[in-house]
C-alpha atoms as a PDB file:
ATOM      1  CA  UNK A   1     108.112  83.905 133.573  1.00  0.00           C
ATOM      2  CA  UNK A   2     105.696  85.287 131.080  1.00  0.00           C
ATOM      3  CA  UNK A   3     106.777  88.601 129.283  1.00  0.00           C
ATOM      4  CA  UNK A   4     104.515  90.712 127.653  1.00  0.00           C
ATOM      5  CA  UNK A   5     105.773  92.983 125.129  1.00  0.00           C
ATOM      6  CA  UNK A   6     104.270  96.100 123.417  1.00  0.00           C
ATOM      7  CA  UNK A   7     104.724  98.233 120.528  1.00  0.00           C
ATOM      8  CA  UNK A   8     105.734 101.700 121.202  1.00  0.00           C
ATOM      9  CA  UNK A   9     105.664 104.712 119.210  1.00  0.00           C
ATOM     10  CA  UNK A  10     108.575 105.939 117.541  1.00  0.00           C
ATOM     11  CA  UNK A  11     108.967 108.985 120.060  1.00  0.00           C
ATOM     12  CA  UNK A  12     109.901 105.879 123.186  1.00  0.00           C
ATOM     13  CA  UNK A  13     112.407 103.939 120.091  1.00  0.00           C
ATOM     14  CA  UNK A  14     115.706 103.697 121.771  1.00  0.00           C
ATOM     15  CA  UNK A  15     117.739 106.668 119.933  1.00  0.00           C
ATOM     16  CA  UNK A  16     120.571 105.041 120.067  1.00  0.00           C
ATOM     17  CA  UNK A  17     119.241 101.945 118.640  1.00  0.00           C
ATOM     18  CA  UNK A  18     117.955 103.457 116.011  1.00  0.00           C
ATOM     19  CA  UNK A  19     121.429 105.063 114.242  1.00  0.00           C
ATOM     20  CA  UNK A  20     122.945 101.651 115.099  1.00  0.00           C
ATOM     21  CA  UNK A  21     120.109  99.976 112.398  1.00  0.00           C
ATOM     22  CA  UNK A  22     119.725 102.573 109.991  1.00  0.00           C
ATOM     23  CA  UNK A  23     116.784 104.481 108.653  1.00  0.00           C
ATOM     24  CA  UNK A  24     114.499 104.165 105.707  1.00  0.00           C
ATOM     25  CA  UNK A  25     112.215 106.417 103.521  1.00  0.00           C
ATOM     26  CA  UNK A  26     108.666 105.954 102.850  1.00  0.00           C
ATOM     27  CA  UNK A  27     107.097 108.031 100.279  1.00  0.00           C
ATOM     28  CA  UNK A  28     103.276 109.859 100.872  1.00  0.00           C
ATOM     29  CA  UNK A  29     103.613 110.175  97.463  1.00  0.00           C
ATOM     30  CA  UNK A  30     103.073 106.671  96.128  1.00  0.00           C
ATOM     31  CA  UNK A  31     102.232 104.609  98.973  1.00  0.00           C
ATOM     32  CA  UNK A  32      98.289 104.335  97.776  1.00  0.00           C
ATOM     33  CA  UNK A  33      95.771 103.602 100.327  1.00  0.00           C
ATOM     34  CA  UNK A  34      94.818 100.298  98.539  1.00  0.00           C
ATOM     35  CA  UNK A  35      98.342  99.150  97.936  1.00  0.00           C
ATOM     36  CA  UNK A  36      98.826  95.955  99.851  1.00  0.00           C
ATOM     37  CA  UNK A  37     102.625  97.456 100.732  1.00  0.00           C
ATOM     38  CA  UNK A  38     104.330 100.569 102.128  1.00  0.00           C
ATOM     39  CA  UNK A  39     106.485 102.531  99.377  1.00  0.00           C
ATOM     40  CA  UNK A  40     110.301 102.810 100.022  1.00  0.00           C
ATOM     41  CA  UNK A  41     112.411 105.251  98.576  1.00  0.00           C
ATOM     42  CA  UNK A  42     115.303 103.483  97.078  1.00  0.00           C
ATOM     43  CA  UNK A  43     118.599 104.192  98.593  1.00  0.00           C
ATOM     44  CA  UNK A  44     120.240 107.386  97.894  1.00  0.00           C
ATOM     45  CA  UNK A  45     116.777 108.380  96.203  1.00  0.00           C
ATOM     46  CA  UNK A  46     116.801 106.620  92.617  1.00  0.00           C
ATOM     47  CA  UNK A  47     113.227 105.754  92.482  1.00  0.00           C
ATOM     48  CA  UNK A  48     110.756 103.633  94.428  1.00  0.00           C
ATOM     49  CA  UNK A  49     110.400 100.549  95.624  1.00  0.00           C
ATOM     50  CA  UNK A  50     108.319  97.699  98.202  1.00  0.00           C
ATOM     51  CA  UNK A  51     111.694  95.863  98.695  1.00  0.00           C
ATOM     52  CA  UNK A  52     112.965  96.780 102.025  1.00  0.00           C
ATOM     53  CA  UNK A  53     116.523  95.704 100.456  1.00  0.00           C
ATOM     54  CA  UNK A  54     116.606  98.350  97.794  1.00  0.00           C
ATOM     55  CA  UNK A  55     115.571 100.959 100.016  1.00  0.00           C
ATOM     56  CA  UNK A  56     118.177 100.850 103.270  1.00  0.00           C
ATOM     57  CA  UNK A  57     118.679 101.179 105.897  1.00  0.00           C
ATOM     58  CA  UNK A  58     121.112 103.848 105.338  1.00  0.00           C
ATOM     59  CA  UNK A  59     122.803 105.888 108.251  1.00  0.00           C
ATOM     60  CA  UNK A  60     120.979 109.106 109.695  1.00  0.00           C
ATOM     61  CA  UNK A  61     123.254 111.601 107.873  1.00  0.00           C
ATOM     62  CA  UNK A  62     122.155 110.324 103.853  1.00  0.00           C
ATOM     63  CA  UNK A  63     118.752 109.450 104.847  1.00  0.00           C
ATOM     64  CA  UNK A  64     117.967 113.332 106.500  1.00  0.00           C
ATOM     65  CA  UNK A  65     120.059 114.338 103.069  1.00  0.00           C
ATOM     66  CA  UNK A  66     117.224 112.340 100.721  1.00  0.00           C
ATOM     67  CA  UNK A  67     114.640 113.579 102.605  1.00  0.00           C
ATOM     68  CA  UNK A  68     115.161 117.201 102.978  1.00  0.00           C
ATOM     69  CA  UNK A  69     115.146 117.496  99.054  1.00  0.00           C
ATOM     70  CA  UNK A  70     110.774 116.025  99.460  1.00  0.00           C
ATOM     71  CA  UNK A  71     108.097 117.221 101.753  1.00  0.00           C
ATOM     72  CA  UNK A  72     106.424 113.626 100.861  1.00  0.00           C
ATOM     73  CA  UNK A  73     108.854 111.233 102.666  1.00  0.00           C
ATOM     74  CA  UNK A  74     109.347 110.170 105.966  1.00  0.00           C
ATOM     75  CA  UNK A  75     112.076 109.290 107.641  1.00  0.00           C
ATOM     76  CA  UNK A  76     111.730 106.002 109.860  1.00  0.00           C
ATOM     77  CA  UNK A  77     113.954 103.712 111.251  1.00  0.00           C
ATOM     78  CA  UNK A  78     114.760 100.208 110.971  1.00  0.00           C
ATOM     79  CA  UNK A  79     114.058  99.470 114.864  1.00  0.00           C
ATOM     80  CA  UNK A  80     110.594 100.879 114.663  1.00  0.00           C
ATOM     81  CA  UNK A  81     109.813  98.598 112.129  1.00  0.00           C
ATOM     82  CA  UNK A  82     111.710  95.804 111.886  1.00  0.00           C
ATOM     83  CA  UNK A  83     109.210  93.362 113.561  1.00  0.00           C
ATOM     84  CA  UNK A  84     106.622  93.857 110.876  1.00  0.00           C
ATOM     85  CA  UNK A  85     108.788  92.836 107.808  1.00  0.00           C
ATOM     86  CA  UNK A  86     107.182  90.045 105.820  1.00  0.00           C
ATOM     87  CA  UNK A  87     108.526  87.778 103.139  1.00  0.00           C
ATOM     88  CA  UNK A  88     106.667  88.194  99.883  1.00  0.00           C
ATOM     89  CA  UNK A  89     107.901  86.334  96.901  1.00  0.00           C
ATOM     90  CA  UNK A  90     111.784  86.267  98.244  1.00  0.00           C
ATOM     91  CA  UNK A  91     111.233  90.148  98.839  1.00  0.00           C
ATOM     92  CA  UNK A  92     110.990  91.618 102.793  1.00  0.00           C
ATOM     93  CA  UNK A  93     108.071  94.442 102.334  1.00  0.00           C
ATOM     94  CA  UNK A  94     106.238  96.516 104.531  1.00  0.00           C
ATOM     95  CA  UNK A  95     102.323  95.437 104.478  1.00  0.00           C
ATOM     96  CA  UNK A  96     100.504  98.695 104.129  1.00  0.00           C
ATOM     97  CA  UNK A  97      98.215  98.018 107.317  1.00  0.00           C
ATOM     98  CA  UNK A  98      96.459 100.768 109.198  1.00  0.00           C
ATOM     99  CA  UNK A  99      98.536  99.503 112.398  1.00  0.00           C
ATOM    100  CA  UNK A 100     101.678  99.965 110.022  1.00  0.00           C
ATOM    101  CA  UNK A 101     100.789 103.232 109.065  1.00  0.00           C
ATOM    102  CA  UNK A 102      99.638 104.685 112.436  1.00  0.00           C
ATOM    103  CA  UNK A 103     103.233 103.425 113.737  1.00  0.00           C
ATOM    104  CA  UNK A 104     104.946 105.834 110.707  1.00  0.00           C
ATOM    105  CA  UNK A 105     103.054 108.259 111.380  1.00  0.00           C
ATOM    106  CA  UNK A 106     100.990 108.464 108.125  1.00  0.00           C
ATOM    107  CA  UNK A 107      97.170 110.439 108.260  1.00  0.00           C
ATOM    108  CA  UNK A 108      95.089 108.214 106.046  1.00  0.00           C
ATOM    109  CA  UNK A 109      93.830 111.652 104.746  1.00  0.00           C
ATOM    110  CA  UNK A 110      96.974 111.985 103.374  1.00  0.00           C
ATOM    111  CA  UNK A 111      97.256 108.720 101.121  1.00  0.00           C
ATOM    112  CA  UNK A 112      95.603 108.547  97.515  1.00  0.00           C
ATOM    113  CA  UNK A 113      93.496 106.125  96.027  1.00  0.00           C
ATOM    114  CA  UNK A 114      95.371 104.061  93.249  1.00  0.00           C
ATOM    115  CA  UNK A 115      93.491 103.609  89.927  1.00  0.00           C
END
């Protein structure tokens, strides 16, 4: 039996699922359009980071807390994007991809260019 499998966008993500995993935050901010990962916001907001282990998942509640306080962060969770995890250097990041960042919902309009 062959099974074909497809990615959905984060409006079909099984709700439930997705307060059993946990959420993250990805900051607009400093994610930069030629950065070869997505920016995290470190868990309960102290700083930034690529390494999805500093940055969650933390439960619905503390991540909507975080990210009421910044227009610039989004709030996705871990089942949305758990499948596109890679291991860099013994850290899991988020390659910043324009798959990736349609899935987040990020406008490339809306990402700088780093210097």
């Amino acid at each position: 039996m062959e099974i074909n499998l497809t990615i959905t966008g984060s409006a079909n993500v099984n709700q439930i699922d997705d307060d059993a995993t946990g959420y993250y935050l990805i900051s607009k901010r400093w994610t930069m359009i030629n950065d070869s990962n997505i920016t995290f916001v470190r868990i309960k907001g102290l700083g930034y980071c690529y390494n999805a282990h500093w940055a969650g998942p933390s439960n619905k509640l503390e991540t909507k807390s975080v990210s009421s306080k910044s227009k610039n962060t989004i709030m996705v969770s871990h089942a949305l994007i758990k499948s596109f995890f890679v291991n860099q250097n013994g850290e899991l990041v988020l390659p910043n991809t324009s798959e990736i960042r349609s899935l987040i919902g990020f406008n490339r309009s809306e990402l700088q260019l780093a210097n």
